[in-house]
C-alpha atoms as a PDB file:
ATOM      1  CA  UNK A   1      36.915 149.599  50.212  1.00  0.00           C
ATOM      2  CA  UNK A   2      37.796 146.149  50.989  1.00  0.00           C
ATOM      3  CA  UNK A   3      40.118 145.029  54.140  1.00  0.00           C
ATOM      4  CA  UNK A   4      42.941 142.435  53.645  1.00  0.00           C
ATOM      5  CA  UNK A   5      44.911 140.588  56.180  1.00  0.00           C
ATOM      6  CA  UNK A   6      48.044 140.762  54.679  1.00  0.00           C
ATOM      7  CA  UNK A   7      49.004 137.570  56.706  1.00  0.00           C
ATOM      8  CA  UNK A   8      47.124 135.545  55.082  1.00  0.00           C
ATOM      9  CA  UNK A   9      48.452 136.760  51.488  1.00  0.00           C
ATOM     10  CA  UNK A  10      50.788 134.979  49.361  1.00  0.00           C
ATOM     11  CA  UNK A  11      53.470 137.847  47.595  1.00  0.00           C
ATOM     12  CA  UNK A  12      53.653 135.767  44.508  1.00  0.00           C
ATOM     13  CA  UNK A  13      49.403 135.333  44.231  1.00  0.00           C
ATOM     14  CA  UNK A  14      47.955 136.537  40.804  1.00  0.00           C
ATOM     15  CA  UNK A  15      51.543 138.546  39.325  1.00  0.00           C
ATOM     16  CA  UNK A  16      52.299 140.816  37.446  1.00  0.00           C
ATOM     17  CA  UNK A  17      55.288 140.599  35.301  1.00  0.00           C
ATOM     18  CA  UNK A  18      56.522 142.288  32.065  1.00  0.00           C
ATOM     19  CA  UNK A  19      59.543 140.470  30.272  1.00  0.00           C
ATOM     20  CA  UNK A  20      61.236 142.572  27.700  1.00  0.00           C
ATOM     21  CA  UNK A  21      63.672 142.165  24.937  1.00  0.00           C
ATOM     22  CA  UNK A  22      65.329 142.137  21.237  1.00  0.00           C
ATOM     23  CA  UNK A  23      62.859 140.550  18.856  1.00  0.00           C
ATOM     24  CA  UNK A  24      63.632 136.805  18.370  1.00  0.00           C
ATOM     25  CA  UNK A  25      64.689 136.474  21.899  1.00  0.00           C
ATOM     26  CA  UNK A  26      62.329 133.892  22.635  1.00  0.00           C
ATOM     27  CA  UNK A  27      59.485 136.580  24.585  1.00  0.00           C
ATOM     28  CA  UNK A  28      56.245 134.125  23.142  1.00  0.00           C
ATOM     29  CA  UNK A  29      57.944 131.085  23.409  1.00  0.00           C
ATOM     30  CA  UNK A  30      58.175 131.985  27.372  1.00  0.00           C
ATOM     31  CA  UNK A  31      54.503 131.166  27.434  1.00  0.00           C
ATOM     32  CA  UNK A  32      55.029 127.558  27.492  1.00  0.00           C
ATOM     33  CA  UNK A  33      56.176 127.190  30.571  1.00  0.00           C
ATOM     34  CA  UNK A  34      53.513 128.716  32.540  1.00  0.00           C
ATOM     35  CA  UNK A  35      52.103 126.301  34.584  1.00  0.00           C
ATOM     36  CA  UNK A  36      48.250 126.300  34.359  1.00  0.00           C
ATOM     37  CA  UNK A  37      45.578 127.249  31.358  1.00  0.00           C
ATOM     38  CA  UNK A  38      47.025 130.365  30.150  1.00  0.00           C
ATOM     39  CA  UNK A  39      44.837 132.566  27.053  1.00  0.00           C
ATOM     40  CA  UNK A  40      46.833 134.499  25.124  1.00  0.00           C
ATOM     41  CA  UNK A  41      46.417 137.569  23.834  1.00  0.00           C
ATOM     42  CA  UNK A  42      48.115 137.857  20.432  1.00  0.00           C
ATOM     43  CA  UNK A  43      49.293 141.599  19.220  1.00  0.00           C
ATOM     44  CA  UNK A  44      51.776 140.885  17.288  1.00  0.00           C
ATOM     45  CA  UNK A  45      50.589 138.089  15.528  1.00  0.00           C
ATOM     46  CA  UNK A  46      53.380 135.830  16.710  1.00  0.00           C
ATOM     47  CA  UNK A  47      51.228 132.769  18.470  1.00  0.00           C
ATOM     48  CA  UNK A  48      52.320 130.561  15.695  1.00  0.00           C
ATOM     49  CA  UNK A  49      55.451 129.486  17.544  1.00  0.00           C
ATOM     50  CA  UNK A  50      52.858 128.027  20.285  1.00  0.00           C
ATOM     51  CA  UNK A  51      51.416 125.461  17.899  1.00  0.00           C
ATOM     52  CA  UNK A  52      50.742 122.041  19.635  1.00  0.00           C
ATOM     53  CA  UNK A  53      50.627 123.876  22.951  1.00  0.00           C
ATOM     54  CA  UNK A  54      47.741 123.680  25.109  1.00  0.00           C
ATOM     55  CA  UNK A  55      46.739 127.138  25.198  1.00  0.00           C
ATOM     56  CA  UNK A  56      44.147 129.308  23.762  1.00  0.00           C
ATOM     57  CA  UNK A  57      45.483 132.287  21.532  1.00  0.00           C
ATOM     58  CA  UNK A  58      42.701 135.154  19.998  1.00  0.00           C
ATOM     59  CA  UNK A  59      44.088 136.407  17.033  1.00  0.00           C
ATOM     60  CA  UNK A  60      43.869 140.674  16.893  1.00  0.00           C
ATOM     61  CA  UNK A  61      43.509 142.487  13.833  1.00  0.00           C
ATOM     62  CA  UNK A  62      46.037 144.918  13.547  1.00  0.00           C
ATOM     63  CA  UNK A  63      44.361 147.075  11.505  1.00  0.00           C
ATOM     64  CA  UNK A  64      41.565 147.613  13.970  1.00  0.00           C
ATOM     65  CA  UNK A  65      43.279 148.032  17.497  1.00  0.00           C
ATOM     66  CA  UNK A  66      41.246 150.104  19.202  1.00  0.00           C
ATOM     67  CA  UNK A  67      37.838 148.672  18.429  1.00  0.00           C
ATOM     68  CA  UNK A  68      39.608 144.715  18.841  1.00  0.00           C
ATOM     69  CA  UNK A  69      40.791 145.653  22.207  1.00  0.00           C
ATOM     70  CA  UNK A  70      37.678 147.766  23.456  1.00  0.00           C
ATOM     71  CA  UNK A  71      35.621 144.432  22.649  1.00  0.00           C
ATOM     72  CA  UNK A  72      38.272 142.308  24.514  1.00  0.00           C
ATOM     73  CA  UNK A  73      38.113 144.119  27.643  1.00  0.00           C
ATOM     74  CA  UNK A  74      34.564 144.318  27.810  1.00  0.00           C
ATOM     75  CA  UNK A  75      33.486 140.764  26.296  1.00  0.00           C
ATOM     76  CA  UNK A  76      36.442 138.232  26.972  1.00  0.00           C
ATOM     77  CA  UNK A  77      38.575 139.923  29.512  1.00  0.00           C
ATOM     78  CA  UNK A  78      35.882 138.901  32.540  1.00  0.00           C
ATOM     79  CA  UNK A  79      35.833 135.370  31.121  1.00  0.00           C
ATOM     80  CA  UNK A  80      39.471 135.023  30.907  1.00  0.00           C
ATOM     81  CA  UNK A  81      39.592 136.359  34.371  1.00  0.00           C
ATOM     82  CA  UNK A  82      37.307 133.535  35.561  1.00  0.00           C
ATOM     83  CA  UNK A  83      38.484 130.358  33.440  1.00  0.00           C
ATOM     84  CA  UNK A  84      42.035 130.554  33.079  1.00  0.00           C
ATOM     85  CA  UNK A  85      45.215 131.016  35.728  1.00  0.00           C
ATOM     86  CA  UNK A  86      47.214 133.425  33.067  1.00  0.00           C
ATOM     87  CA  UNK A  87      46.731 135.830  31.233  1.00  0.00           C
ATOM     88  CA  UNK A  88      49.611 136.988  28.291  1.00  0.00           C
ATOM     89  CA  UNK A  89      49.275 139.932  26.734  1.00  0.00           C
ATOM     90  CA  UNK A  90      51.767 139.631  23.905  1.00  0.00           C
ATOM     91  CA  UNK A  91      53.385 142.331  23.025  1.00  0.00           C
ATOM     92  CA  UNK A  92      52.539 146.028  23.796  1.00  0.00           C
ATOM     93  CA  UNK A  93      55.137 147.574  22.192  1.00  0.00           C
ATOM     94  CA  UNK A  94      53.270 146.428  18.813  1.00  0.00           C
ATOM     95  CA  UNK A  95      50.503 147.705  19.871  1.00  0.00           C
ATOM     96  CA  UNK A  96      51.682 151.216  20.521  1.00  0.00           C
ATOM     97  CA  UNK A  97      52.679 151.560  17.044  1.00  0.00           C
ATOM     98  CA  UNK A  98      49.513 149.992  15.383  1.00  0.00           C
ATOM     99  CA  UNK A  99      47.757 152.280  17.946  1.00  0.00           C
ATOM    100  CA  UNK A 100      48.954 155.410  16.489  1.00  0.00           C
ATOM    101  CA  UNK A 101      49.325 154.354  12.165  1.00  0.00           C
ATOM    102  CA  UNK A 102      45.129 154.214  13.120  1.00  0.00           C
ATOM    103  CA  UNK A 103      44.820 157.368  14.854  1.00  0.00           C
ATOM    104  CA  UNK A 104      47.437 158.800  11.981  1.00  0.00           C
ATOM    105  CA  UNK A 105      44.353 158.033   9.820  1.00  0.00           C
ATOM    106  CA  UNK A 106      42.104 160.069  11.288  1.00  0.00           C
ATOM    107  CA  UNK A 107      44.356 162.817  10.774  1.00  0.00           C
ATOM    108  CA  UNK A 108      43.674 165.259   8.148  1.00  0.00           C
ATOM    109  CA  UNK A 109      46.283 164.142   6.111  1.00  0.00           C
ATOM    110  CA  UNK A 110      45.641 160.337   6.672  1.00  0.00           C
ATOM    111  CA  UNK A 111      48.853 159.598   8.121  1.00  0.00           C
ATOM    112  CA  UNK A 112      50.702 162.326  10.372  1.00  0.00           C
ATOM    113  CA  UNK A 113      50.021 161.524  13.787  1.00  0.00           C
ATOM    114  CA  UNK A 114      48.398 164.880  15.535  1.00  0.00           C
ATOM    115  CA  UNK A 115      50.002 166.444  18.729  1.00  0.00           C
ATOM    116  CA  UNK A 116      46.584 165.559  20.619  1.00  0.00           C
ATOM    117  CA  UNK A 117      47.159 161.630  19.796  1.00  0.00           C
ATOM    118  CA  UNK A 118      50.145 161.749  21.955  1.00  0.00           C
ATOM    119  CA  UNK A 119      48.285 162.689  25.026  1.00  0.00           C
ATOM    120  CA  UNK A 120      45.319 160.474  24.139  1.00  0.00           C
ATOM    121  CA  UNK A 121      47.489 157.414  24.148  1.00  0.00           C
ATOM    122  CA  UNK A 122      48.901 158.355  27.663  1.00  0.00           C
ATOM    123  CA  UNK A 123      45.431 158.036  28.660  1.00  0.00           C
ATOM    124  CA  UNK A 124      44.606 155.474  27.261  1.00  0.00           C
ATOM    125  CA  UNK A 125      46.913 152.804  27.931  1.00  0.00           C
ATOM    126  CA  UNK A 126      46.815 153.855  31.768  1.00  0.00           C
ATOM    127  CA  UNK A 127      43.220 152.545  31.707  1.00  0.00           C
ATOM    128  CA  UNK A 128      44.075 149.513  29.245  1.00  0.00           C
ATOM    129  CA  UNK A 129      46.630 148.246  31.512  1.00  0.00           C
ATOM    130  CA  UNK A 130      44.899 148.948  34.529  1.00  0.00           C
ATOM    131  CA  UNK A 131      41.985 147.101  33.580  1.00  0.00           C
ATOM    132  CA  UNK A 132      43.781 144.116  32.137  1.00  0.00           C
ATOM    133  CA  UNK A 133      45.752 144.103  35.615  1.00  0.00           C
ATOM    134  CA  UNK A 134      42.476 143.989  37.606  1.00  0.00           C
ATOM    135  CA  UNK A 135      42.208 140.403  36.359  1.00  0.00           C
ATOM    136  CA  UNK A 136      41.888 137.592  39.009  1.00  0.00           C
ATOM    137  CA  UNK A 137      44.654 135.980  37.598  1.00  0.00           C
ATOM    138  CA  UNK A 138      48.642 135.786  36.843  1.00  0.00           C
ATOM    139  CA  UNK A 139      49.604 138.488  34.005  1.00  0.00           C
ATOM    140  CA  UNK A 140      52.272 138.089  31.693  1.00  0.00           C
ATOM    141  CA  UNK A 141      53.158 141.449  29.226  1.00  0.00           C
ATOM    142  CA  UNK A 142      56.144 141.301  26.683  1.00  0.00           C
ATOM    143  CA  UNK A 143      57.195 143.934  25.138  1.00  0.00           C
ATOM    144  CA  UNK A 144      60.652 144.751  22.637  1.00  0.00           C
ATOM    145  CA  UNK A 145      63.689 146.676  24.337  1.00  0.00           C
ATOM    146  CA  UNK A 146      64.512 149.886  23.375  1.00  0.00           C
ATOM    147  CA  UNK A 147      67.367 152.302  24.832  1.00  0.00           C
ATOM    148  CA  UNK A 148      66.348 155.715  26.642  1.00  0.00           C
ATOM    149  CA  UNK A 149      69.046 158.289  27.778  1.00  0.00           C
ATOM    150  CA  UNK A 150      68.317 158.670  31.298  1.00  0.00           C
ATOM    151  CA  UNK A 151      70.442 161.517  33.760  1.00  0.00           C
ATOM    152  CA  UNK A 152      71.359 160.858  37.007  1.00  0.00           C
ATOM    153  CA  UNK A 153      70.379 163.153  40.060  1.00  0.00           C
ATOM    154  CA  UNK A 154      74.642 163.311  40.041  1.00  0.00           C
ATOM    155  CA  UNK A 155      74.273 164.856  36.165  1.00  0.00           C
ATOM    156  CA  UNK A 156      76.058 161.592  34.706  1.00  0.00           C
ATOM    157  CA  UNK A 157      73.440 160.691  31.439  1.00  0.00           C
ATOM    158  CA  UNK A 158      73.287 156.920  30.480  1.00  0.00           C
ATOM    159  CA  UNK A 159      71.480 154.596  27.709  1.00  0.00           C
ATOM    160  CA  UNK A 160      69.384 152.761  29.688  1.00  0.00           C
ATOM    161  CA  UNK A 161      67.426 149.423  27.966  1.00  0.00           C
ATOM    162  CA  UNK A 162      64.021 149.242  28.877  1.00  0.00           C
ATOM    163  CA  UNK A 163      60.643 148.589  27.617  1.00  0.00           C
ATOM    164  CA  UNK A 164      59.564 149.817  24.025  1.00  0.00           C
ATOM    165  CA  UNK A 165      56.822 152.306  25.089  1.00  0.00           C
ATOM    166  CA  UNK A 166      56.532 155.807  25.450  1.00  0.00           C
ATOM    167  CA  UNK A 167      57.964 157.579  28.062  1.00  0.00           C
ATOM    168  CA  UNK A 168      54.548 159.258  28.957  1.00  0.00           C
ATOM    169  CA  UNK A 169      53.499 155.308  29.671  1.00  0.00           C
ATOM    170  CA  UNK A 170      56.483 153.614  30.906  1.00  0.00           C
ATOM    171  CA  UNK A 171      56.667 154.577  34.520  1.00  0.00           C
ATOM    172  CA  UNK A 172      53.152 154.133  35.249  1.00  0.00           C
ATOM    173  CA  UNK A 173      53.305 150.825  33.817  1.00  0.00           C
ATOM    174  CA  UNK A 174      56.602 149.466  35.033  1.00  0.00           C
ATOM    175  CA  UNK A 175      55.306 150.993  38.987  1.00  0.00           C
ATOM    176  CA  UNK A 176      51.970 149.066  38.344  1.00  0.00           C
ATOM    177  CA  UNK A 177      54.337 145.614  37.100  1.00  0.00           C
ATOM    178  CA  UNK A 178      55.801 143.675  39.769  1.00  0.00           C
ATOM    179  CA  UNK A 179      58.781 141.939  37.804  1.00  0.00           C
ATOM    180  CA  UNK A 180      60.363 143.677  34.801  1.00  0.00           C
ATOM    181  CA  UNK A 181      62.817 141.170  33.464  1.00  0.00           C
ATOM    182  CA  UNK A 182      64.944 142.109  30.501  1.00  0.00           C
ATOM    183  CA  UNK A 183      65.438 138.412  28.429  1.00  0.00           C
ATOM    184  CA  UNK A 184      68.885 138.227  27.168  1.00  0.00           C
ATOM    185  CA  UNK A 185      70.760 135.615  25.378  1.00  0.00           C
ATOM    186  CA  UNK A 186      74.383 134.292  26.416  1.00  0.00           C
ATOM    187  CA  UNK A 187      76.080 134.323  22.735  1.00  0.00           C
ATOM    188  CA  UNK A 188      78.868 131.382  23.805  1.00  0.00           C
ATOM    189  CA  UNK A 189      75.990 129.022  24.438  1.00  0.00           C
ATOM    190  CA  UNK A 190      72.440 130.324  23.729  1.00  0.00           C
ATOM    191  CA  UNK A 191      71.019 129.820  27.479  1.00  0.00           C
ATOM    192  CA  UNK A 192      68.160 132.340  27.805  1.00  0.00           C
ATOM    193  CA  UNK A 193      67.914 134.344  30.984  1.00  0.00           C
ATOM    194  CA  UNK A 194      66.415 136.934  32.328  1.00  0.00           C
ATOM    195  CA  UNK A 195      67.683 140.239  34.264  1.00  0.00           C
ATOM    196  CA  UNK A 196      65.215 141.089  37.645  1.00  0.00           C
ATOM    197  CA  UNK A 197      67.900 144.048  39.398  1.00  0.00           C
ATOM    198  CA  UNK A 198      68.027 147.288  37.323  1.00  0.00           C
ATOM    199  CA  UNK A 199      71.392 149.884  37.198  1.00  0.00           C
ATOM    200  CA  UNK A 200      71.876 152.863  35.563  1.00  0.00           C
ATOM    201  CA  UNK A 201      72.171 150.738  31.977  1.00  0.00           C
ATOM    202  CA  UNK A 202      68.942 148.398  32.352  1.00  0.00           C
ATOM    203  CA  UNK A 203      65.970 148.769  33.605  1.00  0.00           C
ATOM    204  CA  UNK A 204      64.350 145.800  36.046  1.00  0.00           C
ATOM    205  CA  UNK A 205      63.327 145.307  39.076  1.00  0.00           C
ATOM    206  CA  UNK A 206      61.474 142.284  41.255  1.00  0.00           C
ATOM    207  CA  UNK A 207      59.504 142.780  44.096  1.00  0.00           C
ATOM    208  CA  UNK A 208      58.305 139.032  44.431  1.00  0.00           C
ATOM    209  CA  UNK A 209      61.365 137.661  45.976  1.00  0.00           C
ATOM    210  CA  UNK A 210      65.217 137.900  46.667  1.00  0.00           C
ATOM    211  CA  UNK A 211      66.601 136.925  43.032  1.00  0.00           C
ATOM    212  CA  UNK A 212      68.907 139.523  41.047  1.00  0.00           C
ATOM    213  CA  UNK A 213      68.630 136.788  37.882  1.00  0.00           C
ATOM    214  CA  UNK A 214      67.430 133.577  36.827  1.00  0.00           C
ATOM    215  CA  UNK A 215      67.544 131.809  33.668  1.00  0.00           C
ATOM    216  CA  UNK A 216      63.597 131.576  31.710  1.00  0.00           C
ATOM    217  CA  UNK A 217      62.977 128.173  32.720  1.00  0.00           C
ATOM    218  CA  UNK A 218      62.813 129.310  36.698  1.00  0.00           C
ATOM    219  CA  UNK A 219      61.347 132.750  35.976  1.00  0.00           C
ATOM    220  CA  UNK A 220      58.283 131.579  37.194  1.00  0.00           C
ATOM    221  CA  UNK A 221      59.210 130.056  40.672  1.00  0.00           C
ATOM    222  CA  UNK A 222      58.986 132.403  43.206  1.00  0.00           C
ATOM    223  CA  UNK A 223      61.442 131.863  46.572  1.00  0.00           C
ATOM    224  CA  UNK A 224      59.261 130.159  49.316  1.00  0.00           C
ATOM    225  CA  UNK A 225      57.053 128.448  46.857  1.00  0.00           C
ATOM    226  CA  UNK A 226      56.563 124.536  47.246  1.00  0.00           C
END
């Protein structure tokens, strides 16, 4: 068990941040403004819009997630960790489904999904995400919105936009995530920004630093940085 001196810590040192949204919202093209070498880690298959960018993108096989991602945690992961300030996994909500069309072919039918796969993912993205979040640098997740109907300790029930994952994931991520953002787009002018305070209706939250909003350009300038 190792001490810290939380005195000496900065609150916005090596984040954590998921940013959520429609598709086509601009999630991947968020990656180029991270300041620093960032190594992306491409799920979706969407890195093409960071051509002539200088960052490093490994292209997954979609086909293959679970044995692609088993040898990225245990071969690349620590290198990542060690050469490069970010880290952008990109996006999770893809990977969820590919996850389970692979373990629907195990099946006996070859493509229903079996009531065991449901708890098996549970498990398994815990340790995915906690072991891509015990890298010694920033971490950047995107993921597509979704609506869940949510109830109230009052009774009241509410759509709520949030992350595209499971509900047997989604709290366990989002506590281990300090910044949710959802990424909307302002239809009378297309400024992209992003939504850090939650309500009944969205779900966010920021515990880096005082803002409620900010547009994508400043999501990554923390209060009290230089």
């Amino acid at each position: 068990m190792q001490v810290i001196n939380m005195q000496d810590q900065k609150r916005s040192a090596n984040w954590r941040i998921c940013l959520y949204g429609k598709p086509g919202t601009g999630k991947t093209s968020t990656v180029k403004l991270l300041p620093g070498s960032t190594f992306v880690l491409d799920l979706d298959n969407s890195g093409k819009v960071l051509a002539g960018e200088n960052v490093q993108v490994a292209e997954f096989d979609r086909t293959k997630p679970i044995e692609e991602l088993n040898d990225f945690i245990s071969k690349m992961l620590p290198q990542v960790s060690k050469n490069y300030e970010n880290l952008v996994v990109d996006n999770v909500s893809s990977l969820e489904k590919d996850w389970f069309i692979e373990k629907g072919r195990e099946s006996k039918n070859g493509i229903t999904n079996e009531l065991q796969h449901y708890s098996m993912w549970t498990n398994y993205f815990t340790r995915l995400i906690s072991a891509i979040y015990q890298a010694d640098c920033n971490v950047l997740v995107t993921a597509w919105e979704r609506q869940r109907q949510i109830t109230t300790e009052t009774g009241q029930m509410f759509n709520q936009y949030a992350p595209d994952l499971r509900d047997s994931v989604l709290n366990t991520f989002m506590g281990l995530t300090d910044i949710v953002g959802r990424l909307v787009i302002k239809p009378k002018d297309g400024t992209r920004g992003v939504i850090l305070e939650g309500n009944d209706g969205i779900y966010a939250k920021n515990r880096l630093d005082q803002r409620k909003g900010c547009k994508v350009e400043e999501l990554f300038t923390f209060d009290g940085d230089d």
